[in-house]
N, C-alpha and C. Protein backbone atom coordinates (compact mmCIF):
# COMPACT_ATOMS: atom_id res chain seq x y z
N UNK A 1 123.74 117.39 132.38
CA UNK A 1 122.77 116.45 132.89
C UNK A 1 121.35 116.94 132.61
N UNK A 2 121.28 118.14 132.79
CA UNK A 2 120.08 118.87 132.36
C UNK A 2 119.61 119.03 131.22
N UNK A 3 119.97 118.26 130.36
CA UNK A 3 119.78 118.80 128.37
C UNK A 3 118.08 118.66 128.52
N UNK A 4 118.07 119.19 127.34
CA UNK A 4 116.65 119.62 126.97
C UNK A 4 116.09 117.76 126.78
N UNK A 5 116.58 117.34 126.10
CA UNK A 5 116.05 115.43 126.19
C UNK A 5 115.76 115.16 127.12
N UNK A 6 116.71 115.54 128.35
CA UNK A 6 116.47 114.40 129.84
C UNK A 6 115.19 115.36 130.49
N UNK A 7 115.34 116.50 129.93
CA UNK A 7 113.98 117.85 130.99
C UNK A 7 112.73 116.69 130.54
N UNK A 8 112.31 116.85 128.73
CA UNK A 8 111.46 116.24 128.52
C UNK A 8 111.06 114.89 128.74
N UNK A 9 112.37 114.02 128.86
CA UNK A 9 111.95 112.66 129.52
C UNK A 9 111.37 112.56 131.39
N UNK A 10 112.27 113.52 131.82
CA UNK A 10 111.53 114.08 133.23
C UNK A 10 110.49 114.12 133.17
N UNK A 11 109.48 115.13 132.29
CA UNK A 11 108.49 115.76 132.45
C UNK A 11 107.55 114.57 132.24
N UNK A 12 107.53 113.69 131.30
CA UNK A 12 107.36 112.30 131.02
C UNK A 12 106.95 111.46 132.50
N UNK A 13 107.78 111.17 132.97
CA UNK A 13 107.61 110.86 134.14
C UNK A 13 106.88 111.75 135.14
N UNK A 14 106.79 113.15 135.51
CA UNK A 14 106.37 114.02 136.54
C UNK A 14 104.53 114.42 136.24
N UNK A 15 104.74 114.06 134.76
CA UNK A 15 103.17 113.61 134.05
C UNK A 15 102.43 112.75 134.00
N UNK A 16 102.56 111.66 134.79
CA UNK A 16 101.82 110.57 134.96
C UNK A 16 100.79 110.48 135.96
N UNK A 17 101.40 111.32 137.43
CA UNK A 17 100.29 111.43 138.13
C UNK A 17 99.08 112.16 137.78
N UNK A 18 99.90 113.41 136.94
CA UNK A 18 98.44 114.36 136.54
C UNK A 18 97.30 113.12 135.50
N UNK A 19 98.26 112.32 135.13
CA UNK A 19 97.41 111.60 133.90
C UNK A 19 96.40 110.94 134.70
N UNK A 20 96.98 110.39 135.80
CA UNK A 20 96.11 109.34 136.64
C UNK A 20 95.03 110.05 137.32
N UNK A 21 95.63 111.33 137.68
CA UNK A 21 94.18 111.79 138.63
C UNK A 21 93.64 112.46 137.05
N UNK A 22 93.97 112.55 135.85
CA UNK A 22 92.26 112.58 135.04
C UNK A 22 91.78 111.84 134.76
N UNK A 23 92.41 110.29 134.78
CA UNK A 23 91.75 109.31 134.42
C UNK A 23 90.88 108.64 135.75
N UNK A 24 91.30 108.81 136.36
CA UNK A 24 90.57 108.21 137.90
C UNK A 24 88.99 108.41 137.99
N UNK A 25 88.72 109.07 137.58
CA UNK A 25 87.23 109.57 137.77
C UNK A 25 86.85 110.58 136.66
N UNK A 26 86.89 110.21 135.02
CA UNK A 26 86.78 111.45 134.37
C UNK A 26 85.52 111.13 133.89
N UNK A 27 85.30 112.56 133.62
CA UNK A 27 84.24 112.99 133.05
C UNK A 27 84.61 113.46 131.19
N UNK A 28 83.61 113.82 130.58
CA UNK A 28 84.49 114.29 129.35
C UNK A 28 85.29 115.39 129.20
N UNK A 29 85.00 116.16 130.29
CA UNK A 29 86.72 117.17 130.20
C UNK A 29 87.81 116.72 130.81
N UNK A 30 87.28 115.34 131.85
CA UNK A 30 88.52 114.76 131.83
C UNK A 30 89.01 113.96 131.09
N UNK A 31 88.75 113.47 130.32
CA UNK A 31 89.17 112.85 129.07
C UNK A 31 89.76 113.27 128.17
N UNK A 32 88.90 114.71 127.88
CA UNK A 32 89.87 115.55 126.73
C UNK A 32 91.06 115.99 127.43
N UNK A 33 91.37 116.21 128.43
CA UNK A 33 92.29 117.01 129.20
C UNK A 33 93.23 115.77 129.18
N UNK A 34 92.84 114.81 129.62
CA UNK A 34 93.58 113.28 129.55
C UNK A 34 94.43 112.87 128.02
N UNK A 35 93.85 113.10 127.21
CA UNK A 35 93.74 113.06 125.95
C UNK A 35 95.18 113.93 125.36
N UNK A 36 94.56 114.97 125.59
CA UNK A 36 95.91 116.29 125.43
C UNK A 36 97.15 115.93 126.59
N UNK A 37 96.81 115.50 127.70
CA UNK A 37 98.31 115.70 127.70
C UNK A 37 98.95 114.07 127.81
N UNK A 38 98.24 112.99 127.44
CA UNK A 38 98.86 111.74 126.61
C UNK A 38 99.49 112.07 125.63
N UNK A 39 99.01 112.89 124.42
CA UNK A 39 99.52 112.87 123.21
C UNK A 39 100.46 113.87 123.54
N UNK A 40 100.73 115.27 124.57
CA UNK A 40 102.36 115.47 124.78
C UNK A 40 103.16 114.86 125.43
N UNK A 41 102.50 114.07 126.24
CA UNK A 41 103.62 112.68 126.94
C UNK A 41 104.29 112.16 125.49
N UNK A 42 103.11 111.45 124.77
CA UNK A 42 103.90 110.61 123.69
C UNK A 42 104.47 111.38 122.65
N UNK A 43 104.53 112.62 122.85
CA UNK A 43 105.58 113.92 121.36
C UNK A 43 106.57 113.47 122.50
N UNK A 44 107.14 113.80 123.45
CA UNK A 44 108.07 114.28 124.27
C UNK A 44 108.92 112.79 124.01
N UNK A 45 108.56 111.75 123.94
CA UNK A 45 108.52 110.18 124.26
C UNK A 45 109.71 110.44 122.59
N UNK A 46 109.24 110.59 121.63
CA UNK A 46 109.82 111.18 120.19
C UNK A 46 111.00 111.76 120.05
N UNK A 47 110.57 112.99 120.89
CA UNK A 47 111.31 114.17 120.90
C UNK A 47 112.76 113.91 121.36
N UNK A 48 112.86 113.72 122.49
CA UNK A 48 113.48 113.14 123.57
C UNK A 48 114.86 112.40 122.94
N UNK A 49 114.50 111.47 122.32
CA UNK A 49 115.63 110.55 121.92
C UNK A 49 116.38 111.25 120.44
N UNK A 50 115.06 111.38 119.95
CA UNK A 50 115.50 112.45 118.56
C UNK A 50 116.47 113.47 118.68
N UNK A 51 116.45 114.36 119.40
CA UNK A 51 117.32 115.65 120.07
C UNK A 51 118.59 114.98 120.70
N UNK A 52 118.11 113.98 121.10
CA UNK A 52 119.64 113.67 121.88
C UNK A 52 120.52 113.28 120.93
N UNK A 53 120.20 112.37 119.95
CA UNK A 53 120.75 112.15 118.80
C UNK A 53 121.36 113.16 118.23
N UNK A 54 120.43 113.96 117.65
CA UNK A 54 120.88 115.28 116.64
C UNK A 54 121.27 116.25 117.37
N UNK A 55 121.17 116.56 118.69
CA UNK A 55 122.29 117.30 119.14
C UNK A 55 123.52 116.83 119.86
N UNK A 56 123.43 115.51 119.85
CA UNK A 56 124.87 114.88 120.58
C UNK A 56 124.84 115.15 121.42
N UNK A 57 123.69 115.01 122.74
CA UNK A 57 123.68 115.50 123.66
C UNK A 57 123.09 113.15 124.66
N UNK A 58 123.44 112.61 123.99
CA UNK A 58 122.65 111.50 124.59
C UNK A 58 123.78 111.09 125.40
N UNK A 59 122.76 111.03 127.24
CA UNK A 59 123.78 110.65 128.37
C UNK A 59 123.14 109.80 128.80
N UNK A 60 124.00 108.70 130.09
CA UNK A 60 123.80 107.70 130.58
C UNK A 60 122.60 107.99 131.37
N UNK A 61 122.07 109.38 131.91
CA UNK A 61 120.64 109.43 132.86
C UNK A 61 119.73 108.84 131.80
N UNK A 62 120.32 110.46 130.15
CA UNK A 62 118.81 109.65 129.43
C UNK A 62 118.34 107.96 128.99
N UNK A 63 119.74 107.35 129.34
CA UNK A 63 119.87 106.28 128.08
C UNK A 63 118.77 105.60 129.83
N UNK A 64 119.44 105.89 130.92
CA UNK A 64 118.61 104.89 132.14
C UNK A 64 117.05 105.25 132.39
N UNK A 65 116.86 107.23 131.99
CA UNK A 65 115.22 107.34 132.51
C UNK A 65 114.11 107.15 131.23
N UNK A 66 114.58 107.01 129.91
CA UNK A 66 113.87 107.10 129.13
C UNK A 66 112.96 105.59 129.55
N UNK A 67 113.83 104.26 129.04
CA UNK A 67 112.81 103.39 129.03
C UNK A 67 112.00 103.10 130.57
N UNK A 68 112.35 103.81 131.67
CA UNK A 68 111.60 104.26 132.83
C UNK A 68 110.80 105.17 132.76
N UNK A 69 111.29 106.11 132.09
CA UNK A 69 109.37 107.00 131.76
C UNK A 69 108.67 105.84 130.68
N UNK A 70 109.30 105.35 129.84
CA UNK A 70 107.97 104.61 129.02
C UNK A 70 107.17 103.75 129.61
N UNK A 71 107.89 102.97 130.62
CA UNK A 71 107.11 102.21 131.15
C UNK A 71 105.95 102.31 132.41
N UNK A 72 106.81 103.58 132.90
CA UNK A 72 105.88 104.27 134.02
C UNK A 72 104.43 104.82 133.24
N UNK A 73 104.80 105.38 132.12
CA UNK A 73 103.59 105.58 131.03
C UNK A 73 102.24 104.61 130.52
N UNK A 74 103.24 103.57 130.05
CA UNK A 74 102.58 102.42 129.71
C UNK A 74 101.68 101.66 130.70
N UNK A 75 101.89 101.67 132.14
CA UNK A 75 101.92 100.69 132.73
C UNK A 75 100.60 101.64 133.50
N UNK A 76 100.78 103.05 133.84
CA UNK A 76 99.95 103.38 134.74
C UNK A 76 98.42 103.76 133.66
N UNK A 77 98.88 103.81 132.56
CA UNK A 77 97.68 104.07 131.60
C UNK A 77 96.93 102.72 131.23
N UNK A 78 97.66 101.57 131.10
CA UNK A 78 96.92 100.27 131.19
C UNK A 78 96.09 99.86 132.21
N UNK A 79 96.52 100.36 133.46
CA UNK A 79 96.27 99.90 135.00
C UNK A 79 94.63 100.47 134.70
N UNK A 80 94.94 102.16 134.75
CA UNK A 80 93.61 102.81 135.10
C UNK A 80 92.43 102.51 133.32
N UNK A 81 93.02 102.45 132.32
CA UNK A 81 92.19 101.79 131.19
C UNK A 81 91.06 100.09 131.78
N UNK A 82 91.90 99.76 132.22
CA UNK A 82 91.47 98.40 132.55
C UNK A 82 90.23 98.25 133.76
N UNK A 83 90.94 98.84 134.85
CA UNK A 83 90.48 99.53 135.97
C UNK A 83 88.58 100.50 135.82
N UNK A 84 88.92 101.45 134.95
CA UNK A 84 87.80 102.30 134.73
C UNK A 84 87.18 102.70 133.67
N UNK A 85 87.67 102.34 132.33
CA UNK A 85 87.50 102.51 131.20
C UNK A 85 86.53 101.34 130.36
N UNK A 86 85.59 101.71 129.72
CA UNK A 86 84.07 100.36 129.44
C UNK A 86 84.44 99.80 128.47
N UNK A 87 85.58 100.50 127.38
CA UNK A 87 85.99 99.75 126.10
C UNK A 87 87.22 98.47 126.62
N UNK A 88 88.03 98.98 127.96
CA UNK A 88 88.68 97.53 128.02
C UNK A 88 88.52 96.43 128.84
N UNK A 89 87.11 95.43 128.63
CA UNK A 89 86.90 94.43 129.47
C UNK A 89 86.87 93.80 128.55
N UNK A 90 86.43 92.18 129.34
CA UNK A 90 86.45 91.16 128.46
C UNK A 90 87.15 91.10 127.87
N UNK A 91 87.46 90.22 126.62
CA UNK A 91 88.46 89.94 125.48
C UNK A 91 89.55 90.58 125.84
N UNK A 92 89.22 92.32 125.67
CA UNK A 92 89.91 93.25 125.16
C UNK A 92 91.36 93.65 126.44
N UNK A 93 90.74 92.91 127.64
CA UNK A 93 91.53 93.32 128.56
C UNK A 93 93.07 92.34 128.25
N UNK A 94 92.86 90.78 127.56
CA UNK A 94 93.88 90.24 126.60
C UNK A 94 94.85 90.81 126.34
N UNK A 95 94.41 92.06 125.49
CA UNK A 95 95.33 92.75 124.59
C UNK A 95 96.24 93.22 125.69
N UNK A 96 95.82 94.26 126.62
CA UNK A 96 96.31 94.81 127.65
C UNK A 96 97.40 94.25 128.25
N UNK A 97 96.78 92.99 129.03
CA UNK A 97 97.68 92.57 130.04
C UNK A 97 98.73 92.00 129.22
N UNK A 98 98.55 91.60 127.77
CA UNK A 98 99.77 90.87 126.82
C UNK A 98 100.89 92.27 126.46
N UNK A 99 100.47 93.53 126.55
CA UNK A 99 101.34 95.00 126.28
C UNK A 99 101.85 94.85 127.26
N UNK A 100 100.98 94.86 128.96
CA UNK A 100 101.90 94.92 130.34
C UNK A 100 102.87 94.26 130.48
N UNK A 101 102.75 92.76 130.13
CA UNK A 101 103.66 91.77 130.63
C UNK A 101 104.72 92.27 130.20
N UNK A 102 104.80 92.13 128.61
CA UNK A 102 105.80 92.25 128.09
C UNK A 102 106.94 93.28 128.20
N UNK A 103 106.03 94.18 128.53
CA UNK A 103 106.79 95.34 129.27
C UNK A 103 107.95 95.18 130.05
N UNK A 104 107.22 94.38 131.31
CA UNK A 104 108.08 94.33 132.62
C UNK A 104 109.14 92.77 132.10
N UNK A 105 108.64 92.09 131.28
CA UNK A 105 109.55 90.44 131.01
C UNK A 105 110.54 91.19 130.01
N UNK A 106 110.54 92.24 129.39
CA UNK A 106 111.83 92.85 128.09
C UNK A 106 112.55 93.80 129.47
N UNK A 107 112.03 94.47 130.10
CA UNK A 107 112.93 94.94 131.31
C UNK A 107 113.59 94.41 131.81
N UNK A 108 112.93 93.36 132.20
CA UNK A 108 114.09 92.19 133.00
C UNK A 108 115.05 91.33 132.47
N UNK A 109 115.11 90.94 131.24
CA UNK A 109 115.21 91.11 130.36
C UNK A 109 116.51 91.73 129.99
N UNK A 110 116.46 93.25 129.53
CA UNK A 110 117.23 93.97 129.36
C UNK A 110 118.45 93.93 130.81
N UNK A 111 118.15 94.24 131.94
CA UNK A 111 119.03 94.20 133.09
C UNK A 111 119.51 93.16 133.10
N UNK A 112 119.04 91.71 132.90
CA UNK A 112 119.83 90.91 133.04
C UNK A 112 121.25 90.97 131.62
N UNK A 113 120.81 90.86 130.79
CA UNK A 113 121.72 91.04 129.74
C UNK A 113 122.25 92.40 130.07
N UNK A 114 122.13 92.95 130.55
CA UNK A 114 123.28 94.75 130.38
C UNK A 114 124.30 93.95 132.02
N UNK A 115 123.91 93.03 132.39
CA UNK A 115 124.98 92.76 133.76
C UNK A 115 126.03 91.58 132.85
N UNK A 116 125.65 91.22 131.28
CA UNK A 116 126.43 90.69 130.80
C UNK A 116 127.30 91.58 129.95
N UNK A 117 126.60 92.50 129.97
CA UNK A 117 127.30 93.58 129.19
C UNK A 117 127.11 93.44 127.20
N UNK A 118 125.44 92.76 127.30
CA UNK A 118 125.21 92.83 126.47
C UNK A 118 123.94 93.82 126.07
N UNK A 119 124.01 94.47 124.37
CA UNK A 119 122.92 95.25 124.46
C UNK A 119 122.16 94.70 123.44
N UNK A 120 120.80 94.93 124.21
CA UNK A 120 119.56 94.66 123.30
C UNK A 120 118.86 95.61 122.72
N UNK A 121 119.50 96.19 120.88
CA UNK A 121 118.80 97.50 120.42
C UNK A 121 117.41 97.38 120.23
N UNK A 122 116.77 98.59 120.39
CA UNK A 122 115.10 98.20 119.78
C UNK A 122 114.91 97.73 118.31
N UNK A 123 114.05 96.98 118.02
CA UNK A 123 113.79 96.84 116.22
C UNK A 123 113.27 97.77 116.23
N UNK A 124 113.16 98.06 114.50
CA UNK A 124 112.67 98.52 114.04
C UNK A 124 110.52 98.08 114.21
N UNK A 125 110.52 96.98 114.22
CA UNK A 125 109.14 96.28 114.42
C UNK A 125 108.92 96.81 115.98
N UNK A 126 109.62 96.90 117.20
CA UNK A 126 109.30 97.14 117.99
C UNK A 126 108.96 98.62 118.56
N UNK A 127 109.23 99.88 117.26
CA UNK A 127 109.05 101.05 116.83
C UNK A 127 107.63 100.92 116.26
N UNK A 128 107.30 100.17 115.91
CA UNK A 128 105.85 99.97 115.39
C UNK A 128 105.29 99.45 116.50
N UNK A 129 105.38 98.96 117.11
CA UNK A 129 104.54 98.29 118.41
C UNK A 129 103.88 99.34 119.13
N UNK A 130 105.60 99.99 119.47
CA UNK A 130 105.22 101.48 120.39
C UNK A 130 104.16 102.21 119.85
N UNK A 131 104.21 102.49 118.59
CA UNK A 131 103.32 103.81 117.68
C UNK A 131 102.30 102.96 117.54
N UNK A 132 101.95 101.98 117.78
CA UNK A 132 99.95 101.31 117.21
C UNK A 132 99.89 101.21 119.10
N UNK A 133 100.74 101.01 119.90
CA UNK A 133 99.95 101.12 121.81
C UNK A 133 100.18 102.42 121.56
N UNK A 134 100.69 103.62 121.38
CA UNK A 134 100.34 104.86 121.70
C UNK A 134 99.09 105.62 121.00
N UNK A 135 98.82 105.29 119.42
CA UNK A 135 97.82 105.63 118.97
C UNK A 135 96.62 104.15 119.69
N UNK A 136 96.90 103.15 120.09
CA UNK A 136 95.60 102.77 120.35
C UNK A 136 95.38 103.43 122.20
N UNK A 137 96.12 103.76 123.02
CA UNK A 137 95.64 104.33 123.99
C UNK A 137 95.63 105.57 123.80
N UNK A 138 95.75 106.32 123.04
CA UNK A 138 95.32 107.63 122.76
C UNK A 138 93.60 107.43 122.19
N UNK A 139 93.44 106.74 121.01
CA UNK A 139 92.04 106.71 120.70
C UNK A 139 91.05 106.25 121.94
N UNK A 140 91.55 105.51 122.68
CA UNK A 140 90.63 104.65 123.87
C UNK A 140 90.26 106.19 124.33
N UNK A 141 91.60 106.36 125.07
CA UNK A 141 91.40 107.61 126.12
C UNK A 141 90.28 108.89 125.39
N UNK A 142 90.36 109.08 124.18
CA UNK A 142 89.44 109.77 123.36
C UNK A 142 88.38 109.97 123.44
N UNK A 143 87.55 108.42 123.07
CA UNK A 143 86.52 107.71 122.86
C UNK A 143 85.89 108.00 123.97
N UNK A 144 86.20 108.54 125.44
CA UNK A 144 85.89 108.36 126.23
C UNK A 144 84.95 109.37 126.51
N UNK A 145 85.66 110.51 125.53
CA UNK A 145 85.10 112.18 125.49
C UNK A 145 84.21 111.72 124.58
N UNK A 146 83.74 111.05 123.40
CA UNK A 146 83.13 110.98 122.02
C UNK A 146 82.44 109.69 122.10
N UNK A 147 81.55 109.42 123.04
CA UNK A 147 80.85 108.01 122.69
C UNK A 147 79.98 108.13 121.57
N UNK A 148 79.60 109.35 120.91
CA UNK A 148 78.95 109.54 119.59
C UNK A 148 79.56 109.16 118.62
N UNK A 149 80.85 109.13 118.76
CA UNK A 149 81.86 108.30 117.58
C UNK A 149 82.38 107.17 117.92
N UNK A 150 81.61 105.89 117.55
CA UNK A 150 82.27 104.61 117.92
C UNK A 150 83.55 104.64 116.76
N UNK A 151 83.55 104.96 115.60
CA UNK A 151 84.71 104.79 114.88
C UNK A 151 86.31 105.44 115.82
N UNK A 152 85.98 106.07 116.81
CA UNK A 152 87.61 106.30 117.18
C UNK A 152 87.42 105.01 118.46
N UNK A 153 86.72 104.63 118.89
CA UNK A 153 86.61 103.18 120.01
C UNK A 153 87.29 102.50 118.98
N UNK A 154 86.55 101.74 118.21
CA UNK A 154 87.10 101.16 116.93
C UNK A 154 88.32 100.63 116.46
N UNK A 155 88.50 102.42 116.19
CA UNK A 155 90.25 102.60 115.60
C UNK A 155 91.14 101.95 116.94
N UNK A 156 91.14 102.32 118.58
CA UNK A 156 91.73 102.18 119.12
C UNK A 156 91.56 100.60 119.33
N UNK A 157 90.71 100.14 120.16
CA UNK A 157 90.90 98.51 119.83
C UNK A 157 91.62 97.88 118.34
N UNK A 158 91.27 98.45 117.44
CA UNK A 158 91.71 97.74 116.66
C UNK A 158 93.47 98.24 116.78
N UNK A 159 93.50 98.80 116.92
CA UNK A 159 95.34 99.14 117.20
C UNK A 159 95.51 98.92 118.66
N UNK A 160 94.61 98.34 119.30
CA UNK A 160 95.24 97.99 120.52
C UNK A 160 95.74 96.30 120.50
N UNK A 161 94.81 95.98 119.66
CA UNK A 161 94.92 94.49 119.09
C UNK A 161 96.39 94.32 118.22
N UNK A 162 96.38 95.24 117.41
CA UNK A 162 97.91 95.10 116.42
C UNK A 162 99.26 95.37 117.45
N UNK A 163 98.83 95.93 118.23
CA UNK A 163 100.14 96.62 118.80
C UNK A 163 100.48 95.02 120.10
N UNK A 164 99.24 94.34 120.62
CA UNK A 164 99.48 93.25 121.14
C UNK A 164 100.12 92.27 120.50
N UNK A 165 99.93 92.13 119.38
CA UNK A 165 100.29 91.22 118.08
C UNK A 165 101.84 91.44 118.05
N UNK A 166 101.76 92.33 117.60
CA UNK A 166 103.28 93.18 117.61
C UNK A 166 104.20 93.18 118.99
N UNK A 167 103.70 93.17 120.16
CA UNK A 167 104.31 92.93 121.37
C UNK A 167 104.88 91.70 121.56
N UNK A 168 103.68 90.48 121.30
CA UNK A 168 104.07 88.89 121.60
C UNK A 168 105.22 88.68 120.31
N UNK A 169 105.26 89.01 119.66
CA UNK A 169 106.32 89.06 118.21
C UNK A 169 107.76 89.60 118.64
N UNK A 170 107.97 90.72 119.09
CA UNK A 170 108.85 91.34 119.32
C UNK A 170 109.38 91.17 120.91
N UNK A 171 108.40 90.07 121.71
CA UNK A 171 109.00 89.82 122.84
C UNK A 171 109.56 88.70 122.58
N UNK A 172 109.04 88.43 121.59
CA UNK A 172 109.75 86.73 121.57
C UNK A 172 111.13 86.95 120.84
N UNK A 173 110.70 87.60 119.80
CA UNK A 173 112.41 88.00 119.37
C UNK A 173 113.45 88.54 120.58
N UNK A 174 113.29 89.24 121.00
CA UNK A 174 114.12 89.93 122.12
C UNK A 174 114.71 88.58 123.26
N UNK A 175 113.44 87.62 123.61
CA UNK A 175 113.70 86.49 124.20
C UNK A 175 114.48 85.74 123.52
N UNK A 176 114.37 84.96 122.23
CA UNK A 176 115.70 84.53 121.46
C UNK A 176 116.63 85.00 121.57
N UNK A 177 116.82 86.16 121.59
CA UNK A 177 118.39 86.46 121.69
C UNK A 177 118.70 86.85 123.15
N UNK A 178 118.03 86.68 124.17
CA UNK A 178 118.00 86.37 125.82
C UNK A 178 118.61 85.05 125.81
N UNK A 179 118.00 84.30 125.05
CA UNK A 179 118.35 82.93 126.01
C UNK A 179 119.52 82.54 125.30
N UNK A 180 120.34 82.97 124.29
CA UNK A 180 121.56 82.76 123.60
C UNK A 180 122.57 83.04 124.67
N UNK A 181 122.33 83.45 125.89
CA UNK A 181 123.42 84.79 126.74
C UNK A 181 122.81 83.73 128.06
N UNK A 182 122.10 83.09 128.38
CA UNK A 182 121.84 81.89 129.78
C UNK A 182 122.34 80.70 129.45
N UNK A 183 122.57 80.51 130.52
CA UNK A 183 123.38 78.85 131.21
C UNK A 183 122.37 78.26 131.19
């Protein structure tokens, strides 16, 4: 139960509060500090499923806490982005709440279909979704340390925008093959 996958998907999860209290009130070392340990949340996020694979070690905790750390991830880094962060208002908050939803509507989503005993694999497109919201909330969270560099603000909106794009796309697919399985 303990494999090295489920430690790191743990840690995933047991890392969110630290994330929140640097984002709550940061300054630019809280940002960089924010910064660094987003981007080992999102190695571990990698790692995690990878290892379980290649060591034949993938169990029913990891298969239940993984997409529960992602979303605990996703969801508390959108909250406080939105919340305290100057690059996501207006427009941009769009992008956001279109990553959140979808989040919690493919969860529900998923449970309802796994009580049919059907499974919904990730695409491949929805592997891209993940990697343009993790590099665009990694650059946000960045930007935050570097307002001398609008090009990483930039980069991240602009992949916060693709990865929304990519969300409404890949929720809707996932929904097609939802509503094939309802009365």
């Amino acid at each position: 139960m303990l494999t090295l996958p489920n430690v790191l998907t743990l840690s995933r999860i047991f890392a969110v509060p630290v994330l929140v209290a640097l984002l709550w009130n940061p300054g630019c070392l809280g940002y960089i500090c924010a910064f660094l340990l987003y981007c080992l949340m999102a190695i571990t996020d990698y790692f995690d499923g990878y290892l379980a694979r290649a060591q034949g070690t993938v169990s029913k905790l990891g298969i239940f806490l993984d997409p529960i750390a992602d979303k605990i991830m996703v969801a508390s880094v959108i909250v406080l982005l939105i919340s305290r962060h100057p690059l996501i208002t207006d427009f941009n908050i769009l992008a956001a709440f279109i990553i959140l939803l979808r989040e919690i509507a493919v969860s529900g989503l998923r449970e309802f279909l796994a009580e049919l005993h059907v499974s919904l694999p990730v695409s491949r497109l929805a592997k891209w979704k993940t990697t343009f919201q993790l590099v665009a909330f990694g650059a946000i969270i960045l930007s935050g340390a570097t307002p001398q560099t609008p090009a990483i603000a930039e980069a991240g909106l602009v992949s916060l925008w693709i990865a929304a794009i990519l969300t409404l796309i890949t929720g809707w697919d996932y929904l097609r093959i939802g509503i094939k399985h309802m009365d």
